[in-house]
Protein backbone atom coordinates (compact mmCIF):
# COMPACT_ATOMS: atom_id res chain seq x y z
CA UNK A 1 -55.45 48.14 20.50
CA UNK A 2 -58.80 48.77 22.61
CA UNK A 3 -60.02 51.38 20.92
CA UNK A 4 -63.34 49.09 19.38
CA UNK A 5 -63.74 47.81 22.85
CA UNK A 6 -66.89 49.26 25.04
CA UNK A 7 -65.74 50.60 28.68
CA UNK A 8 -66.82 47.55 30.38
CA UNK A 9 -64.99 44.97 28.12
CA UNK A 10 -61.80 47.20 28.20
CA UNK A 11 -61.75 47.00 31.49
CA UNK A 12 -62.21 43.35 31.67
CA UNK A 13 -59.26 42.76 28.96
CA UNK A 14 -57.14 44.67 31.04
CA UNK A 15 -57.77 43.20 34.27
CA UNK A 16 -57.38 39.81 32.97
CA UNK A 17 -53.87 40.99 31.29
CA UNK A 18 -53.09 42.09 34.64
CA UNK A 19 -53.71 38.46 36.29
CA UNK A 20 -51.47 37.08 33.39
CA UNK A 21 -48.30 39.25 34.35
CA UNK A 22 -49.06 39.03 37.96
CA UNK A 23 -49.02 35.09 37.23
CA UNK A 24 -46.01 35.67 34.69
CA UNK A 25 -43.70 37.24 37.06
CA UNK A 26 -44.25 34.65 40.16
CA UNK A 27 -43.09 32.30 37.76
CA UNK A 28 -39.78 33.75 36.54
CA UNK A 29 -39.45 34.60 40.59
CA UNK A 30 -39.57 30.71 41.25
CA UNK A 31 -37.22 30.27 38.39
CA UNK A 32 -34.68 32.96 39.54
CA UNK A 33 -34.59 32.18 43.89
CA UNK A 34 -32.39 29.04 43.99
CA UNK A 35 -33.36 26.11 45.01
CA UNK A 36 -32.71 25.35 49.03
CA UNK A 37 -33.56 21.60 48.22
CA UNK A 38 -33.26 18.94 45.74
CA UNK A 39 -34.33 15.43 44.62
CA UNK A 40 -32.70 12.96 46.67
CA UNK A 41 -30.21 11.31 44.68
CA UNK A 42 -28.17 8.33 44.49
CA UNK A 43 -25.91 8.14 46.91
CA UNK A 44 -22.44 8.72 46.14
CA UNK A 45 -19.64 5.28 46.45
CA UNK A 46 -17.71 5.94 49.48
CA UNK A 47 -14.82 4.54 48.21
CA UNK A 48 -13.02 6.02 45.93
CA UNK A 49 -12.35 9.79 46.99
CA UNK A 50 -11.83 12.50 44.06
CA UNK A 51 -10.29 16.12 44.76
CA UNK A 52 -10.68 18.45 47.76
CA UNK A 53 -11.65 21.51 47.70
CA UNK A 54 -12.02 23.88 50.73
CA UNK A 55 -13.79 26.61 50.87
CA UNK A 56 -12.96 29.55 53.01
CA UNK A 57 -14.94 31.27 55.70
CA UNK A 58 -16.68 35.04 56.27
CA UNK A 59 -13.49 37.56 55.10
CA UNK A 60 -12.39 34.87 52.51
CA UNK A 61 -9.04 34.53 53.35
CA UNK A 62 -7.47 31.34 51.67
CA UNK A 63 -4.41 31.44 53.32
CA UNK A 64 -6.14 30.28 56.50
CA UNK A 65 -6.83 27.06 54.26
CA UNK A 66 -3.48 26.78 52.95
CA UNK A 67 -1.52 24.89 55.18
CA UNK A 68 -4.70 22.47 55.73
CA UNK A 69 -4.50 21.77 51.59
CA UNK A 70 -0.91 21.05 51.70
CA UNK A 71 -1.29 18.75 54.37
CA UNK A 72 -3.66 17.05 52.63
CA UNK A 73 -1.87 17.45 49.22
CA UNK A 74 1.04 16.10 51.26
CA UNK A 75 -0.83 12.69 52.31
CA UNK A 76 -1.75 12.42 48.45
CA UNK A 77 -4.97 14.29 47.88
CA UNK A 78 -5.44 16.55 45.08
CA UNK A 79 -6.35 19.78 47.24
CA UNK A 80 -7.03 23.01 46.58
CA UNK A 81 -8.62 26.57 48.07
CA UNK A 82 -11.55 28.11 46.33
CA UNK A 83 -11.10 31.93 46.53
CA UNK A 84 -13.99 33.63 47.47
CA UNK A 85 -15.32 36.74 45.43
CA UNK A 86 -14.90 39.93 46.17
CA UNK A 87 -13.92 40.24 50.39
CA UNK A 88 -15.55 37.25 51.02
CA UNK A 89 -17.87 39.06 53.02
CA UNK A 90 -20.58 39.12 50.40
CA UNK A 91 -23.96 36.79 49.62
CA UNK A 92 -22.93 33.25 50.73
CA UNK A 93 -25.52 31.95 47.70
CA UNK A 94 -23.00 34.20 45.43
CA UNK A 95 -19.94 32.35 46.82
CA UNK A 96 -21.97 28.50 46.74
CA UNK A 97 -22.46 29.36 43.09
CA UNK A 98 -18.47 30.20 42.55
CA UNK A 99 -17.79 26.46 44.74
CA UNK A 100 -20.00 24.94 42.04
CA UNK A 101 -18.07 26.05 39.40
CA UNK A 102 -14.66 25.37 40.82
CA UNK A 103 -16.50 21.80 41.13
CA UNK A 104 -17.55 21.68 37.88
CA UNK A 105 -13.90 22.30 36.87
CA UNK A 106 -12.30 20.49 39.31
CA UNK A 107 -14.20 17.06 37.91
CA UNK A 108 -13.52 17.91 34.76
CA UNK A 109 -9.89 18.34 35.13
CA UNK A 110 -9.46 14.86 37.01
CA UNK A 111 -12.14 12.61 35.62
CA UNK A 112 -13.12 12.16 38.89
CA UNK A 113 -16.85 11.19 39.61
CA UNK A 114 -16.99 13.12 42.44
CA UNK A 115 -15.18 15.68 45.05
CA UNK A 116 -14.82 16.03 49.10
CA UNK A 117 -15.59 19.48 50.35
CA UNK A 118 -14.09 21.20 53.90
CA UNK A 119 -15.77 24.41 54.38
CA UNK A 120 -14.48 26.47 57.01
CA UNK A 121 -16.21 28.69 59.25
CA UNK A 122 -19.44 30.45 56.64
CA UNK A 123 -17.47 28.31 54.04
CA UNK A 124 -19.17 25.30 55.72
CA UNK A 125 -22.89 27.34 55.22
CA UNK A 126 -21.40 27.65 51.46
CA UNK A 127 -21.05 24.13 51.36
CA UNK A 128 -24.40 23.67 52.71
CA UNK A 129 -26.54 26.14 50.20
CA UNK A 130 -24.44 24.41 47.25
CA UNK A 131 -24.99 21.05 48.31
CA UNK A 132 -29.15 21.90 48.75
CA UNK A 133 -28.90 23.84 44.89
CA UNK A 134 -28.09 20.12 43.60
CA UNK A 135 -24.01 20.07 44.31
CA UNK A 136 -25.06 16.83 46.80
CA UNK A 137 -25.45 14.85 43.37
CA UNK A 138 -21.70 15.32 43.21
CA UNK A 139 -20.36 15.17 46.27
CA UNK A 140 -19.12 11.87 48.10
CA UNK A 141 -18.06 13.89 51.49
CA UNK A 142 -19.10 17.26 53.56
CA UNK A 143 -16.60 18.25 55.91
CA UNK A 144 -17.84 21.32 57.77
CA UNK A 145 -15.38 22.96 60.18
CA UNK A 146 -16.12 24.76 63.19
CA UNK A 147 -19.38 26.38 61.00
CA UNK A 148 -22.63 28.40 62.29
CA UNK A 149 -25.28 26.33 60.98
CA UNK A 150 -27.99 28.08 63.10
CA UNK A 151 -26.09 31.44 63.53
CA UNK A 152 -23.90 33.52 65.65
CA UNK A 153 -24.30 35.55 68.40
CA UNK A 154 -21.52 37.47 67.85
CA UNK A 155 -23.12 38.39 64.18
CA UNK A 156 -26.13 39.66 66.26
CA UNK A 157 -24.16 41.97 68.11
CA UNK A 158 -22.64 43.36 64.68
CA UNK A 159 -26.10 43.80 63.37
CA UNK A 160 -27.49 45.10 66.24
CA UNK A 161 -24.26 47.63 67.59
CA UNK A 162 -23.09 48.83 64.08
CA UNK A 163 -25.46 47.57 61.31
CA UNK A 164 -22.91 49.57 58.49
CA UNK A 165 -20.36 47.14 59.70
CA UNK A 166 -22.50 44.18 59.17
CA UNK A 167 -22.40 43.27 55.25
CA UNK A 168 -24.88 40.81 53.73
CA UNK A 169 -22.44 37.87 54.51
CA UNK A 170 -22.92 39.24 58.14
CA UNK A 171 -26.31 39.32 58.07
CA UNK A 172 -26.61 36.00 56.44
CA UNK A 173 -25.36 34.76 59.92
CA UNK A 174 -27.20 36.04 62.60
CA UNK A 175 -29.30 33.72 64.18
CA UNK A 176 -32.48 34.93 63.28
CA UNK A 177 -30.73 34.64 59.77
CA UNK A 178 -33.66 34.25 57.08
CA UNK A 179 -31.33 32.40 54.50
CA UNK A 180 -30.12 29.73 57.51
CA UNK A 181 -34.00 29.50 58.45
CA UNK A 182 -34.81 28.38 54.94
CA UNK A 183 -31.57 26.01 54.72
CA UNK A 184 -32.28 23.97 58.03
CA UNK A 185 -35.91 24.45 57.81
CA UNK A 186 -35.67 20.83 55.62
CA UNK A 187 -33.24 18.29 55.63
CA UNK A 188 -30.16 19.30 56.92
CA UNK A 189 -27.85 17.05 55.63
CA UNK A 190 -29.04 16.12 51.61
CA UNK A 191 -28.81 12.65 51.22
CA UNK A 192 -25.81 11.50 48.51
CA UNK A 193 -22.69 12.49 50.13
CA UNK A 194 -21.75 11.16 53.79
CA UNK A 195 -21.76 14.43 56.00
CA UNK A 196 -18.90 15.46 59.46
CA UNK A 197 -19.42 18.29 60.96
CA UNK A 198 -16.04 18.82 62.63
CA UNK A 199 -16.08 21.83 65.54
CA UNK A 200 -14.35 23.24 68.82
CA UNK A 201 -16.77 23.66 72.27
CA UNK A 202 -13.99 26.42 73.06
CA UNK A 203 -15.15 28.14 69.95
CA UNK A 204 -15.47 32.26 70.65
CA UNK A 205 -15.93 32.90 67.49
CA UNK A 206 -19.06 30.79 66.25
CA UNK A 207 -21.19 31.43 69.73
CA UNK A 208 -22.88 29.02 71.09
CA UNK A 209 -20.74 26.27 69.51
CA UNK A 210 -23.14 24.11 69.44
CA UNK A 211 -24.11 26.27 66.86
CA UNK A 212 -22.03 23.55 64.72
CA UNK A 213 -24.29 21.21 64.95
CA UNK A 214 -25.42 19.75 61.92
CA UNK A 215 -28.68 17.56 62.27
CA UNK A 216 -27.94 14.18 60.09
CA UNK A 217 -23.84 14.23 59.98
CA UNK A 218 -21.34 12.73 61.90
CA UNK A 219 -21.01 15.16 65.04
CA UNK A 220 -17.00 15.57 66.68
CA UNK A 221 -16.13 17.82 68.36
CA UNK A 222 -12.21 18.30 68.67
CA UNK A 223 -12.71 17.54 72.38
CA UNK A 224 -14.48 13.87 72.41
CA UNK A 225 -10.76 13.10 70.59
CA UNK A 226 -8.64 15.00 72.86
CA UNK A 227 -10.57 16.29 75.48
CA UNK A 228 -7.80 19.12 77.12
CA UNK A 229 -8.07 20.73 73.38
CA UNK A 230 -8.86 24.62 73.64
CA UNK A 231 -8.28 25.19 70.00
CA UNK A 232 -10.10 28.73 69.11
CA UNK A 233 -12.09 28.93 65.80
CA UNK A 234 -9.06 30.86 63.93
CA UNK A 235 -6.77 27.78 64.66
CA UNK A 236 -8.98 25.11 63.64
CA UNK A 237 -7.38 24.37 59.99
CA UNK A 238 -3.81 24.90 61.20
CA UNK A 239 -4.14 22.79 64.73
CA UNK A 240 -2.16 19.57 64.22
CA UNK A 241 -5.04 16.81 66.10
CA UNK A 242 -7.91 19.03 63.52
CA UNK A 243 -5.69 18.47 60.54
CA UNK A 244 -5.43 14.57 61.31
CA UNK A 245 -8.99 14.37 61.81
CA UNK A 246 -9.88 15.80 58.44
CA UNK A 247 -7.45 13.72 56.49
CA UNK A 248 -8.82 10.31 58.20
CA UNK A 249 -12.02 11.71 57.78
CA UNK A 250 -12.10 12.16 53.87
CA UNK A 251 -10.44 8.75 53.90
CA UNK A 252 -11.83 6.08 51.14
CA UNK A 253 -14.75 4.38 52.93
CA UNK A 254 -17.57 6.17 55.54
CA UNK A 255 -16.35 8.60 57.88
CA UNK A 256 -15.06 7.36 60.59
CA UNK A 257 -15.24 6.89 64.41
CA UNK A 258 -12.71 8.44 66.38
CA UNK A 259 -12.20 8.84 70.21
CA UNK A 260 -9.76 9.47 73.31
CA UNK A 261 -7.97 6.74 71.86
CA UNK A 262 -6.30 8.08 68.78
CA UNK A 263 -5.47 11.75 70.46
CA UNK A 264 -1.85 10.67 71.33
CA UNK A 265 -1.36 9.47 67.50
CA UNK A 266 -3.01 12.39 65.84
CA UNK A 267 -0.83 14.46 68.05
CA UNK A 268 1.94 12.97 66.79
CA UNK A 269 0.97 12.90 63.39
């Protein structure tokens, strides 16, 4: 191919061929990393909720979920886990991409124009890298649940004592995390659904739980409802007062406002 070229223009041809494949292969990189934000879109009517789905947390058990679904399944919701692949303690942008196609078939199935999300524990981070890949354009609710948005201490001390104990999903959760610098480095809340981030101060589990936080969404912790709770973070979804706070949560309409008030009734309830 260069064998009529002198030295000097061979070595020119090839340089330049080497710019082009340089320039070739950023571009299929920026095609292949998935997005961690998206066009604003329209936001989604409040009032007329589609299904539920609820996403489990690091260790993907969905039986942790279950009795959450059929309490909401109970009240009338169509409700149902999303089972995370492999252990579930795998690359959380591996699980968002499995919620977005239990989304996808989930609308499909009802004709719905849109779904509510819970994600539990990393399942809330799930929610989170789906919603930033373009799943808020589908969304009318986020309900994250007792969920490290800015890491976990106790992750550190996996990755620091025993690093082979520490999958990827482990990793992804430390709080020097790189994936949950990239997801809150923007906005962390993506405007079209409404956004509750739903959490326990006597979380031991998700350390600090503040942790929870979520900068943009409605912020309750279990305690500013009833504030003698000391639910831990592996009875959030089964605790009776969490349960009713998620179902009038993901109630047609915005979120809404709850206080010392309604912890007798959601006791009851």
């Amino acid at each position: 191919m260069f064998a009529g070229l002198s030295p000097a223009r061979r070595r020119l041809v090839l340089g330049l061929l080497a710019v082009l494949v340089v320039a070739v292969v950023a571009v299929v990189g920026a095609v292949l990393v998935p997005r961690l934000t998206a066009d604003d879109p329209t936001p989604v009517s409040q009032e007329q909720p589609g299904p539920v789905l609820l996403m489990p947390g690091y260790g993907g058990s969905t039986r942790s979920l279950q009795l959450l679904a059929d309490r909401l399944t109970a009240a009338g919701r169509d409700a149902s886990v999303v089972a995370v692949p492999g252990d579930g303690t795998g690359d959380l942008q591996a699980a968002a991409d499995v919620l977005a196609t239990a989304v996808d078939d989930a609308l499909a199935r009802t004709g719905a124009a849109s779904v509510d999300v819970v994600g539990y524990s990393a399942g809330g981070v799930i929610a989170r890298l789906w919603a930033a890949d373009g799943g808020a354009t589908q969304a009318r609710r986020i309900l994250t649940l007792g969920s490290p948005h800015h890491g976990t201490t106790l992750a550190d001390l996996g990755a620091g004592l025993a690093p082979s104990q520490c999958p990827v999903g482990c990793q992804q959760l430390t709080t020097d995390s790189g994936l949950l610098a990239r997801l809150n480095a923007g906005d962390e809340t993506p405007a079209g659904p409404t956004w509750v981030s739903l959490w326990s101060t006597a979380d031991q589990t998700v350390t600090p739980p503040e942790s929870a936080r979520l900068d943009g969404a409605v912020e309750l912790p279990v305690q500013s409802v009833c504030a003698d709770s000391r639910v831990a973070h592996g009875q959030l979804p089964a605790d009776p007062v969490v349960q009713g706070i998620v179902l009038a949560e993901l109630a047609a309409g915005p979120p809404v406002e709850l206080g010392p008030a309604d912890c007798a009734r959601l006791r009851r309830s």
